[in-house]
N, C-alpha and C. Protein backbone atom coordinates (compact mmCIF):
# COMPACT_ATOMS: atom_id res chain seq x y z
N UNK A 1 -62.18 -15.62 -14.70
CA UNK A 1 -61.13 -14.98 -15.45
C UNK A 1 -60.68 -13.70 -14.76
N UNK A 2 -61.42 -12.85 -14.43
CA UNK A 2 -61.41 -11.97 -13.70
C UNK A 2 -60.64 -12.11 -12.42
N UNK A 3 -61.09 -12.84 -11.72
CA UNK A 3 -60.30 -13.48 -10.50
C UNK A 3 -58.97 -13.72 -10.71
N UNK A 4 -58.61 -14.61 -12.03
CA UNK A 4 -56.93 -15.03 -12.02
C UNK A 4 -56.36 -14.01 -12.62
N UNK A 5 -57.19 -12.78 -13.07
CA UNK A 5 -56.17 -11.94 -13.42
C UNK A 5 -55.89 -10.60 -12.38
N UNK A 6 -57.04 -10.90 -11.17
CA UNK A 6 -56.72 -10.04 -10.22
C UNK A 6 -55.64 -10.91 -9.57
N UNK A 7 -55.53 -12.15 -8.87
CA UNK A 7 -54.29 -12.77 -8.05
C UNK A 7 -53.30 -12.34 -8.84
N UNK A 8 -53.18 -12.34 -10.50
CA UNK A 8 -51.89 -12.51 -11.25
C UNK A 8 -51.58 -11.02 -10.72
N UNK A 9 -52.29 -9.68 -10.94
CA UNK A 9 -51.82 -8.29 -10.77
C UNK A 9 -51.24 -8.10 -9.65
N UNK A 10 -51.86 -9.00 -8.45
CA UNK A 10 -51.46 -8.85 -6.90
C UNK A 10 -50.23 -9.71 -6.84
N UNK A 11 -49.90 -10.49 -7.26
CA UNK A 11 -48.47 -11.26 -7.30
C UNK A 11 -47.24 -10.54 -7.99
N UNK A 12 -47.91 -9.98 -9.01
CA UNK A 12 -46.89 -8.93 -10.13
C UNK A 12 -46.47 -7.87 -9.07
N UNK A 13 -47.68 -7.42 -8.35
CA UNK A 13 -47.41 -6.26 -7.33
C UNK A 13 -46.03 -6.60 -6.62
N UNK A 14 -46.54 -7.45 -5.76
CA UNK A 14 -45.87 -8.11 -4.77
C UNK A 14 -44.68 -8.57 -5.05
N UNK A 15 -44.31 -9.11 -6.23
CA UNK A 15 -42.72 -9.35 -6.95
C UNK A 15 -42.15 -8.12 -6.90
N UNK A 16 -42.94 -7.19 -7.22
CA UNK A 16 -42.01 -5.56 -7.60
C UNK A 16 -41.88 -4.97 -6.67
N UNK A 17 -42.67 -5.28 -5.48
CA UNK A 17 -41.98 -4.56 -4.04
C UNK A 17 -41.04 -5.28 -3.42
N UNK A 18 -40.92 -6.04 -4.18
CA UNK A 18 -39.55 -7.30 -3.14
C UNK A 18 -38.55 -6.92 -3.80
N UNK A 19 -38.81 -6.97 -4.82
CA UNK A 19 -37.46 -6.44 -6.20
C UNK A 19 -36.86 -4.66 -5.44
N UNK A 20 -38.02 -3.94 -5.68
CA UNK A 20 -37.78 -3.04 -5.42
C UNK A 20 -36.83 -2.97 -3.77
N UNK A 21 -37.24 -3.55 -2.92
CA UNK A 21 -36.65 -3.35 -1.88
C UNK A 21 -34.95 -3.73 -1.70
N UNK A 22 -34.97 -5.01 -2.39
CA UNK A 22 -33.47 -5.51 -2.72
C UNK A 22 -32.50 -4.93 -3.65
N UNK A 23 -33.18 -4.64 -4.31
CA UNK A 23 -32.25 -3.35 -5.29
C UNK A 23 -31.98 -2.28 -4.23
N UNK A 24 -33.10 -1.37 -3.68
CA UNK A 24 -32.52 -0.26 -2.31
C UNK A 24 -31.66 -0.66 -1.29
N UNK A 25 -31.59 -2.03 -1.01
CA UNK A 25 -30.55 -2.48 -0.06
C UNK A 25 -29.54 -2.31 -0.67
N UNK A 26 -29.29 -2.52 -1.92
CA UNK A 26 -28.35 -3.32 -2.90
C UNK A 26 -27.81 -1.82 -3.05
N UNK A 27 -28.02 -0.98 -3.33
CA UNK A 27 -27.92 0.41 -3.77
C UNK A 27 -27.15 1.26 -1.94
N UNK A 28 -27.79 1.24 -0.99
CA UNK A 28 -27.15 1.25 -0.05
C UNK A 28 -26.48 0.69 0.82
N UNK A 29 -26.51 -0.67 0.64
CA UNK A 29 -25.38 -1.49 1.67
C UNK A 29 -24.20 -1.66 0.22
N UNK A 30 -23.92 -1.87 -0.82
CA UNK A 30 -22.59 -2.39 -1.33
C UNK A 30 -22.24 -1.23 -1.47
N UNK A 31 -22.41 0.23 -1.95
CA UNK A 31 -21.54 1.41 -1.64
C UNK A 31 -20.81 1.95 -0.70
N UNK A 32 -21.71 1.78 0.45
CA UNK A 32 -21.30 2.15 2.04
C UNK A 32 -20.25 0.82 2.26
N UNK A 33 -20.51 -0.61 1.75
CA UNK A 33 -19.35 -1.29 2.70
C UNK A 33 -18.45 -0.97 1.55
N UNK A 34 -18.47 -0.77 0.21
CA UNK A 34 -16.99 -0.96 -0.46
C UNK A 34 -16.08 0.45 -0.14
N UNK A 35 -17.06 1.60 0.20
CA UNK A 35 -16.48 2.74 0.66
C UNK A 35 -15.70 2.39 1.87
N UNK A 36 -16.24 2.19 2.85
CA UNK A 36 -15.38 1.67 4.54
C UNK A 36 -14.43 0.66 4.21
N UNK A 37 -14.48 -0.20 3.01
CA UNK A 37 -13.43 -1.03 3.25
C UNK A 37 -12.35 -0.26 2.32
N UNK A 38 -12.59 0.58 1.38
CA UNK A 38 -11.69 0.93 0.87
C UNK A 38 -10.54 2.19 1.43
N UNK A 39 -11.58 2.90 2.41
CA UNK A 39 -10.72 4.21 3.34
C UNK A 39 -10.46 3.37 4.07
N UNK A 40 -11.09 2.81 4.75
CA UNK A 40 -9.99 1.98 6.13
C UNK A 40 -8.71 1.17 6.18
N UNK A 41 -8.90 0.06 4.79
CA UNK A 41 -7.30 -0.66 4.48
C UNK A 41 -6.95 -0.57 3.79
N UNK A 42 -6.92 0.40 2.70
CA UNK A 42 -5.85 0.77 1.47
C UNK A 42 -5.18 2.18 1.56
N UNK A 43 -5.91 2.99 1.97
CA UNK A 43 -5.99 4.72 1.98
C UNK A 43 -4.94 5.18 2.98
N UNK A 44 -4.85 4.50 4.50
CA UNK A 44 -4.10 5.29 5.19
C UNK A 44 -2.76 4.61 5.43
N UNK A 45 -2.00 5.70 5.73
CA UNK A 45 -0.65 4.93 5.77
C UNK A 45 -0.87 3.89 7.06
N UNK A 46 -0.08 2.76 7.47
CA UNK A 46 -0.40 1.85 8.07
C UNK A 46 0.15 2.19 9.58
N UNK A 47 -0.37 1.65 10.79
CA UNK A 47 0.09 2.15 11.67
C UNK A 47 1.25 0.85 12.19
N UNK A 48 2.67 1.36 12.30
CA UNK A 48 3.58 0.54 12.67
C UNK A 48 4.93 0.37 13.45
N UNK A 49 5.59 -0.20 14.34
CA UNK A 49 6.97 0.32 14.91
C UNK A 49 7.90 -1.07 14.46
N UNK A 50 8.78 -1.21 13.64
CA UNK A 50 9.48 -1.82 13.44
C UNK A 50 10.92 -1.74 13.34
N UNK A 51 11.88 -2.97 13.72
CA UNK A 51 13.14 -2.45 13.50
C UNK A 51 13.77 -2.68 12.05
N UNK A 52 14.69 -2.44 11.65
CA UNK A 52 15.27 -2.12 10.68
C UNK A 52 16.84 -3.18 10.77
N UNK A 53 17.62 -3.75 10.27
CA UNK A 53 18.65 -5.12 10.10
C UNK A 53 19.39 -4.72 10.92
N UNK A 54 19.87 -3.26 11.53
CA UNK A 54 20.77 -2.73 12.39
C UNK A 54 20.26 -2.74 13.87
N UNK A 55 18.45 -2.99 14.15
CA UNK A 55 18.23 -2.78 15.36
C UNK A 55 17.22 -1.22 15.71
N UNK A 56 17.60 -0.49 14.48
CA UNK A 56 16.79 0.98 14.74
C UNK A 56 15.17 0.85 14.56
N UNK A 57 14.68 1.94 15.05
CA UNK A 57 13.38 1.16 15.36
C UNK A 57 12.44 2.26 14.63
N UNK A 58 11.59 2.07 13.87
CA UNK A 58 10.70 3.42 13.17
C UNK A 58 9.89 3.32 12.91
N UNK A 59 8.52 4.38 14.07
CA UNK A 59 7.60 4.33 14.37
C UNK A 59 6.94 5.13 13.03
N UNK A 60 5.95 4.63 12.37
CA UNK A 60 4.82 5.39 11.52
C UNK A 60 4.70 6.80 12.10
N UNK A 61 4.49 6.77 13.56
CA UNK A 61 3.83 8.44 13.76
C UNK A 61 5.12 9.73 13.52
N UNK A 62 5.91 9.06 13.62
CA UNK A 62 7.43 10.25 13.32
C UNK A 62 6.91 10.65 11.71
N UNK A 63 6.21 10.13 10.84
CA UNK A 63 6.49 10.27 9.54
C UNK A 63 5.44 11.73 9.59
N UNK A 64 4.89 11.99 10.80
CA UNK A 64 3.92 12.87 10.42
C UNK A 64 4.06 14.09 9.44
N UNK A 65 3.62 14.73 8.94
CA UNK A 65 4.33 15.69 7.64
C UNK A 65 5.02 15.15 6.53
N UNK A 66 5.35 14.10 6.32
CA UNK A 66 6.27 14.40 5.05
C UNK A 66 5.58 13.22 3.96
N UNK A 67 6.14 13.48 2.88
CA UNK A 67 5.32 12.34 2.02
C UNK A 67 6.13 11.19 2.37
N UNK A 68 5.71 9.95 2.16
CA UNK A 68 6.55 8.66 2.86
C UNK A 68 6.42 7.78 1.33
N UNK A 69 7.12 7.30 1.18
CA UNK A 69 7.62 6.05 -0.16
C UNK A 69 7.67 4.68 0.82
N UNK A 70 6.94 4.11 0.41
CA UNK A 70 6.97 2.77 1.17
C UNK A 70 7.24 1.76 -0.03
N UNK A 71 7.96 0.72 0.55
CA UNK A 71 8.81 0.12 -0.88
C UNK A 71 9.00 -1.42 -0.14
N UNK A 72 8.00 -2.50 -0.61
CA UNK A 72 8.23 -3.83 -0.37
C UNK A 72 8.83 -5.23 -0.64
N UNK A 73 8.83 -5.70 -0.43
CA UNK A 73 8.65 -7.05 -1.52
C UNK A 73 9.30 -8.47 -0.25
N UNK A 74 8.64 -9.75 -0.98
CA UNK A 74 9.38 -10.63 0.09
C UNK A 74 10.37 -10.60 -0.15
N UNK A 75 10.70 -11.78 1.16
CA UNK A 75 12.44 -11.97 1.51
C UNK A 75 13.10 -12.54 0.45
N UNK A 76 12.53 -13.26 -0.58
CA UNK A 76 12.98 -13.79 -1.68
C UNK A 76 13.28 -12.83 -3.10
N UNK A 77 12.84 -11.87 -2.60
CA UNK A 77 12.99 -10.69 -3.26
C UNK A 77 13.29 -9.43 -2.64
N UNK A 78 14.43 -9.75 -1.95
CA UNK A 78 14.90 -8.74 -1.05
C UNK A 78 16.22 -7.78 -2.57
N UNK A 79 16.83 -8.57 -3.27
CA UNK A 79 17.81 -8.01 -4.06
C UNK A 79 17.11 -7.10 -5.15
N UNK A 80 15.71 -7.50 -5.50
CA UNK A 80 14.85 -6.65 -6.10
C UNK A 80 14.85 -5.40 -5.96
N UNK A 81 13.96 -5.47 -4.40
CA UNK A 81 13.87 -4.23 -3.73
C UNK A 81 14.54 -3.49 -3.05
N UNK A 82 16.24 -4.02 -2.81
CA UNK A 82 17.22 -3.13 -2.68
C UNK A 82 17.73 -2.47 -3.88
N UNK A 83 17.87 -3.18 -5.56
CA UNK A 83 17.74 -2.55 -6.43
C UNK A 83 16.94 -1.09 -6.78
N UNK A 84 15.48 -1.48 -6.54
CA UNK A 84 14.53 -0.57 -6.66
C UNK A 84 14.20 0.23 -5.80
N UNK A 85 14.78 0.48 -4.63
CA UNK A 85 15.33 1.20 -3.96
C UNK A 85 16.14 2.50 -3.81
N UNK A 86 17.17 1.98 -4.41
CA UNK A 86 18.48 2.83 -5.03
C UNK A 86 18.35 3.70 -6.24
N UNK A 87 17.44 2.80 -7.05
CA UNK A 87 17.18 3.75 -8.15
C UNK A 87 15.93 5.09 -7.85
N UNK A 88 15.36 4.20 -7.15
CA UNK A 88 14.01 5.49 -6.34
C UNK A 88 14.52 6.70 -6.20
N UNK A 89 15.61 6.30 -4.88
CA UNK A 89 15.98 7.02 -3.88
C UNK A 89 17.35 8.02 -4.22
N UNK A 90 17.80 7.48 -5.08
CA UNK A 90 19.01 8.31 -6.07
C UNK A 90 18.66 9.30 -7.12
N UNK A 91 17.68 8.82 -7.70
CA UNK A 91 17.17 9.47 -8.65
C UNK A 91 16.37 10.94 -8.27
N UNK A 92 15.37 10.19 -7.02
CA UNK A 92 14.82 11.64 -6.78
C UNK A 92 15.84 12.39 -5.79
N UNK A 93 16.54 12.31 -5.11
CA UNK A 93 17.74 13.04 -4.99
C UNK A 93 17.79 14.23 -5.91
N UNK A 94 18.08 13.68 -7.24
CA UNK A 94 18.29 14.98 -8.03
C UNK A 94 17.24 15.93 -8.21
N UNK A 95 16.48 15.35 -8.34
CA UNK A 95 14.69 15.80 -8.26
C UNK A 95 14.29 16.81 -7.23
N UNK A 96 14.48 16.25 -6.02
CA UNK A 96 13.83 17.05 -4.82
C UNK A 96 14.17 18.31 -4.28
N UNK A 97 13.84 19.33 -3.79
CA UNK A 97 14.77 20.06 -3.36
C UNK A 97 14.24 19.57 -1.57
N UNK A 98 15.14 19.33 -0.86
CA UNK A 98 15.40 19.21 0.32
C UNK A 98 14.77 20.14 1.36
N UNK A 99 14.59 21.59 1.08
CA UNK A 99 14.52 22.56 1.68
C UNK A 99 12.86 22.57 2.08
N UNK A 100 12.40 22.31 0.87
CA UNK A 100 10.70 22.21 0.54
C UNK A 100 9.88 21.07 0.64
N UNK A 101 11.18 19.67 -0.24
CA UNK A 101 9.96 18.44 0.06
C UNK A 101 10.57 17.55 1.20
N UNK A 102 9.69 17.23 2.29
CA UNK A 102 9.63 16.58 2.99
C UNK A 102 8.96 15.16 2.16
N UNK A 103 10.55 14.50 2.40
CA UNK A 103 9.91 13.19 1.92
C UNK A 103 11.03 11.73 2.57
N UNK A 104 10.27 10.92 2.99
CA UNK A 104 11.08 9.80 3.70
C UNK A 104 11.07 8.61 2.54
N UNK A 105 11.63 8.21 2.75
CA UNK A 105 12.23 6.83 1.94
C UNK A 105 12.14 5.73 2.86
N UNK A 106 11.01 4.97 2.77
CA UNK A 106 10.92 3.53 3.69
C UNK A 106 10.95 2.57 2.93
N UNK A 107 11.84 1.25 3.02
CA UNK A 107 11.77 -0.41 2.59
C UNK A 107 11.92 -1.42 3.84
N UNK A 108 10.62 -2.13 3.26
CA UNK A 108 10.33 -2.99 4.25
C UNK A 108 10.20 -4.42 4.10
N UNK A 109 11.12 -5.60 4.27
CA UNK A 109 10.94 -6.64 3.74
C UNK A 109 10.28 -7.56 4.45
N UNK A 110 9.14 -8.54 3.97
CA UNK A 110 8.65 -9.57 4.81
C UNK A 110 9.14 -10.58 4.71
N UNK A 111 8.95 -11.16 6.19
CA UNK A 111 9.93 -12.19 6.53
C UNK A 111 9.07 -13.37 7.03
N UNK A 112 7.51 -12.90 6.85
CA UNK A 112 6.50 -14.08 6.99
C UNK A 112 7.29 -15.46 6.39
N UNK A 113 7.35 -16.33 7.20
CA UNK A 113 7.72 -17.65 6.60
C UNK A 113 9.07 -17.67 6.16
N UNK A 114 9.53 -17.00 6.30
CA UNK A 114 11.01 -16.81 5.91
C UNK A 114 11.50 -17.96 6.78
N UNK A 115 12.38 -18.94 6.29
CA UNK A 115 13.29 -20.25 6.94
C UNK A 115 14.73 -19.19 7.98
N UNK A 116 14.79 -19.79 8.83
CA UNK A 116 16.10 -19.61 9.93
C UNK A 116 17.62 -19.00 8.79
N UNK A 117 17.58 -19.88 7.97
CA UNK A 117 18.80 -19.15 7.42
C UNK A 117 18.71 -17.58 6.68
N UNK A 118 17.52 -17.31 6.27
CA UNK A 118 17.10 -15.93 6.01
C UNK A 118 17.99 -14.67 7.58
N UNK A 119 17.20 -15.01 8.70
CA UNK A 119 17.53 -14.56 9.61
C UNK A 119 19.34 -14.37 9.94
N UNK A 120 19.35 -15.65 9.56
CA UNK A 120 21.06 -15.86 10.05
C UNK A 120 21.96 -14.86 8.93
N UNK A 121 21.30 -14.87 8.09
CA UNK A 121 22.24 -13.77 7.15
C UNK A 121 22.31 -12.17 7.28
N UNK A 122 20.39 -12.20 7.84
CA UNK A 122 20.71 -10.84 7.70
C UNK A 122 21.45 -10.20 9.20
N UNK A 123 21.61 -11.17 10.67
CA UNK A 123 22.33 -11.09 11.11
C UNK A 123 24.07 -10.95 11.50
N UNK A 124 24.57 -11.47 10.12
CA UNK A 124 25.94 -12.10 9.84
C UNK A 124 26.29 -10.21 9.02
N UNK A 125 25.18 -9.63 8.75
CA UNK A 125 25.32 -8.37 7.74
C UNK A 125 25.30 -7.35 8.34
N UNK A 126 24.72 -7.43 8.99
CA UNK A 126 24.32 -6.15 9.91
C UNK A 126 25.62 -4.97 9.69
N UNK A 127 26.70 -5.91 10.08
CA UNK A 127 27.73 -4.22 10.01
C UNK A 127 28.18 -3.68 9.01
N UNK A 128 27.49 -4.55 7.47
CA UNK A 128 27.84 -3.89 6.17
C UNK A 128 27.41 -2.61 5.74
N UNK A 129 27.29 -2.02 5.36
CA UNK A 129 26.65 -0.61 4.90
C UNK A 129 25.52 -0.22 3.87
N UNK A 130 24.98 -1.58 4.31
CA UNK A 130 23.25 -1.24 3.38
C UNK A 130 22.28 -0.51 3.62
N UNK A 131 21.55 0.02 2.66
CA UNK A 131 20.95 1.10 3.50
C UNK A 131 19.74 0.34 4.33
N UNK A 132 18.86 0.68 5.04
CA UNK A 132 18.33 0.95 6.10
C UNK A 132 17.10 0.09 5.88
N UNK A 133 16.41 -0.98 6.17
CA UNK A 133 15.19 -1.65 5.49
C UNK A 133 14.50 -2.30 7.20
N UNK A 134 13.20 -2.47 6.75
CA UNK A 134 12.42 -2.61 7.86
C UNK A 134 12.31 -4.15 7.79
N UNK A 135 12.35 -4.85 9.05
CA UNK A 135 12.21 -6.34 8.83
C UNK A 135 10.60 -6.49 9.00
N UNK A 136 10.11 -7.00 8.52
CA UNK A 136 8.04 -7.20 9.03
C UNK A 136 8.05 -9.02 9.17
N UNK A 137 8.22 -9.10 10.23
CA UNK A 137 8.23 -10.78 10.90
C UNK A 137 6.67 -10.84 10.73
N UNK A 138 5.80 -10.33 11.24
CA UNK A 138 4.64 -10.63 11.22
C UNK A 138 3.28 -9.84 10.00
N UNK A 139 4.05 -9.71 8.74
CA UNK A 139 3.25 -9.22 8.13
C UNK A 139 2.49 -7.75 8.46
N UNK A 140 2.99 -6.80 9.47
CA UNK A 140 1.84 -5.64 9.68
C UNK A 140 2.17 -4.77 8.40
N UNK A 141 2.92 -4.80 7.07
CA UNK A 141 2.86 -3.78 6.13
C UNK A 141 2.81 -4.63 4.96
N UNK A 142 2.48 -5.78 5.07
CA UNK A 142 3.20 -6.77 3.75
C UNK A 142 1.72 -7.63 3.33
N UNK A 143 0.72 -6.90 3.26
CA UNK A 143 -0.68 -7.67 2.74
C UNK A 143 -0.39 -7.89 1.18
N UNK A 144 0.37 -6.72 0.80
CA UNK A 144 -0.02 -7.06 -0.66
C UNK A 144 0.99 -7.36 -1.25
N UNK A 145 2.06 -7.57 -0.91
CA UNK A 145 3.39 -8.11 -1.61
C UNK A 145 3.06 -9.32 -2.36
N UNK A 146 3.39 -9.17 -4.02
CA UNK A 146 3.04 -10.70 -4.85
C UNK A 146 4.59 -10.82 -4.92
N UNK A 147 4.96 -11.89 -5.41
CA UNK A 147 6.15 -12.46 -5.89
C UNK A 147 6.70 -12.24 -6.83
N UNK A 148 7.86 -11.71 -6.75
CA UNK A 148 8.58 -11.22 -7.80
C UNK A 148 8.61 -9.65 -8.24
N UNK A 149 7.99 -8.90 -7.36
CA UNK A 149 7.90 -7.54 -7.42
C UNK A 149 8.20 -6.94 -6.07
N UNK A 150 8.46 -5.28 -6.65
CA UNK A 150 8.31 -4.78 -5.69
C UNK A 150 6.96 -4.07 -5.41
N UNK A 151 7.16 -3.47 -4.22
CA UNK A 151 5.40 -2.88 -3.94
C UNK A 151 5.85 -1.51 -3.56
N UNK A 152 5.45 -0.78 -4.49
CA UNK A 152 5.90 1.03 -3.93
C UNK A 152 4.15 1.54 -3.78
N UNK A 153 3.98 2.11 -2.24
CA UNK A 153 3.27 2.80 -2.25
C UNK A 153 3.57 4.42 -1.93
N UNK A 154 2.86 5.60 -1.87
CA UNK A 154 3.01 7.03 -1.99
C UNK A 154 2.15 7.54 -0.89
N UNK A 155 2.26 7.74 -0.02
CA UNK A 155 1.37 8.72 0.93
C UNK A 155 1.81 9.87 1.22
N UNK A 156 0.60 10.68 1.27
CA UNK A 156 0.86 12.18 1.39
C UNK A 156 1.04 12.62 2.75
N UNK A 157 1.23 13.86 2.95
CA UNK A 157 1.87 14.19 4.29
C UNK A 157 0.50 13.84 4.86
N UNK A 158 -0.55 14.10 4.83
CA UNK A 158 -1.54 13.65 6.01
C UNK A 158 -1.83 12.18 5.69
N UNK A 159 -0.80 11.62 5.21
CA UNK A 159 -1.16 10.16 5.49
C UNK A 159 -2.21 9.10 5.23
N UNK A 160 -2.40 9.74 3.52
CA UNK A 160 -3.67 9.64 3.09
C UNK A 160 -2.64 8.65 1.52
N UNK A 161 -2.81 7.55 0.76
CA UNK A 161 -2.28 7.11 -0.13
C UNK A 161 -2.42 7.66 -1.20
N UNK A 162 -1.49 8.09 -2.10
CA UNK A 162 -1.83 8.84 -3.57
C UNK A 162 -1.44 7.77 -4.54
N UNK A 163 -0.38 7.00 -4.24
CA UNK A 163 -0.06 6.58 -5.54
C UNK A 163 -0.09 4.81 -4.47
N UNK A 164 -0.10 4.00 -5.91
CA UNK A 164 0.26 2.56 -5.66
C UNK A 164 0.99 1.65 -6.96
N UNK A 165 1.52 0.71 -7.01
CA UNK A 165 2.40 0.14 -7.93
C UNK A 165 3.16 -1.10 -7.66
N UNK A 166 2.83 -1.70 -8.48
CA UNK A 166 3.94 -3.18 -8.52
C UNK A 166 5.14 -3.12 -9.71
N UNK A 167 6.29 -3.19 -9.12
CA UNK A 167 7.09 -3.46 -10.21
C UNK A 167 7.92 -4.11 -10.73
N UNK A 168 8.69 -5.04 -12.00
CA UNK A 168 9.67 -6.17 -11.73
C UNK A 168 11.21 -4.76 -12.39
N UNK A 169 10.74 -3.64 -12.83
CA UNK A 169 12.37 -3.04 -13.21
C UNK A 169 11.29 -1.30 -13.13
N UNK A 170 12.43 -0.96 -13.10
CA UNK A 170 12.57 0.81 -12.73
C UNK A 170 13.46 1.40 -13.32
N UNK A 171 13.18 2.24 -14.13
CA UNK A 171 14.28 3.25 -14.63
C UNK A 171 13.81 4.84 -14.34
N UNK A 172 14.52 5.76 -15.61
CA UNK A 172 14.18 7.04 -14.70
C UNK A 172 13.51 7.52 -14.90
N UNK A 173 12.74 7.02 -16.52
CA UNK A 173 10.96 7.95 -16.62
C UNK A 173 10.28 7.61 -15.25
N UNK A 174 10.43 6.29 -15.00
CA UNK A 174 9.79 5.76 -13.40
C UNK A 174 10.09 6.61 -12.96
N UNK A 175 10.33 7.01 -12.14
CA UNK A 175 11.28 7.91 -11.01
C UNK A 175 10.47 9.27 -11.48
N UNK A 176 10.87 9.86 -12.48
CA UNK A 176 10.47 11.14 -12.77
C UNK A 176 8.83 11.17 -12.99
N UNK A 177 8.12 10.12 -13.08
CA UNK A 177 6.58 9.80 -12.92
C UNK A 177 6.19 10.21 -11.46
N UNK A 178 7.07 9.56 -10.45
CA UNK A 178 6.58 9.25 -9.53
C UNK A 178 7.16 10.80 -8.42
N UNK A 179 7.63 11.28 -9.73
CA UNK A 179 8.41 12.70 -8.85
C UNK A 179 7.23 13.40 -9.29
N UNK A 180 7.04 13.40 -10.37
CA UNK A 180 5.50 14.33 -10.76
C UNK A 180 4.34 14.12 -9.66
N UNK A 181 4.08 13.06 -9.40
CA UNK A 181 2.71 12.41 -8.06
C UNK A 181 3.60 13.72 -6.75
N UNK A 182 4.20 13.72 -6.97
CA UNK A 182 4.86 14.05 -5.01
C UNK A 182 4.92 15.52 -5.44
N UNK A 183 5.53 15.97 -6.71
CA UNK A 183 5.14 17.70 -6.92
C UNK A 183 4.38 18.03 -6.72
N UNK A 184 2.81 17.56 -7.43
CA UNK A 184 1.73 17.87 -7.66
C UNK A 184 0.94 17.90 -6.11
N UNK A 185 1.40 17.42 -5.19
CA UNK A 185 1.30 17.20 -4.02
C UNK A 185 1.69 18.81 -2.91
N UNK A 186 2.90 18.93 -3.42
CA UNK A 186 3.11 20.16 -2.98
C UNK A 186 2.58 21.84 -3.40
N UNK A 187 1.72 21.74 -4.45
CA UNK A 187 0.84 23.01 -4.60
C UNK A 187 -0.55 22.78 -4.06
């Protein structure tokens, strides 16, 4: 009796140092990787040179200093995000003062999988007077674009993400929300 209740204590042991050890892994490897994965591909603004429907070409590192509005959505939702765009970009107009906030206005549409006639249009347009949008043929800014929205993200002048958002409509509490994120930025 004695005997099976010494093996049983030495097995109990032995469970609780295995336990114990996998919990300390568990405790230091899933913090450390969800930390690295979360500063490395969500946090910084993305590094990129793309052209724009006219041919102009705009490199990420020019944005250095200023807060940047990055504004997505697919090609199937390109009328979306020229909508949501305008209202962004008009609105804080009134909002900003010019003098103080450094702030860029980027839209970027993906064209992953986009069919030939996509292309052919926005070629046929070019000399209309739309404003200014980034084409992404190969997906380098367009991971998270879902369907049917747009994708506004917020980075601060050091290029660090403050704000994120999906949206299917925008009005001007929007706008004046997202003017509050970019004030609060500047003290």
């Amino acid at each position: 009796m004695k005997r099976a209740l010494s093996i049983l204590k030495g097995k109990l042991w032995i469970g609780f140092l295995i336990r114990l050890r996998v919990f300390s892994f568990k405790m230091v490897f899933f913090p450390t990787f969800f930390l690295l994965t979360v500063s490395v591909f969500s946090s910084d603004l993305p590094h990129f040179q793309l052209k724009d429907q006219k041919g102009k070409i705009l490199n990420s590192r020019t944005l250095k200093g200023k807060t940047v509005f990055l504004l997505g959505c697919s090609y199937v939702d390109i009328v979306l995000c020229r909508k949501h765009g305008r209202k962004i970009y008009w609105r804080m107009q009134n909002l900003i003062d010019e003098s103080e906030d450094f702030i860029e206005f980027v839209a970027f549409v993906d064209l992953r999988n986009a069919p030939s006639p996509v292309q052919s249009y926005i070629n046929e347009n070019k000399s209309k007077n739309y404003e200014s949008i980034l084409l992404d043929p190969e997906g380098i800014l367009s991971s998270g674009i879902r369907p049917n929205f747009s994708w506004l993200r917020i980075f601060s002048r050091s290029k660090r993400q403050i704000f994120e958002s999906y949206y299917k409509e925008i009005n001007d509490q929007t706008v004046d929300s997202l003017y509050e994120i970019v004030r609060k930025q500047g003290k």
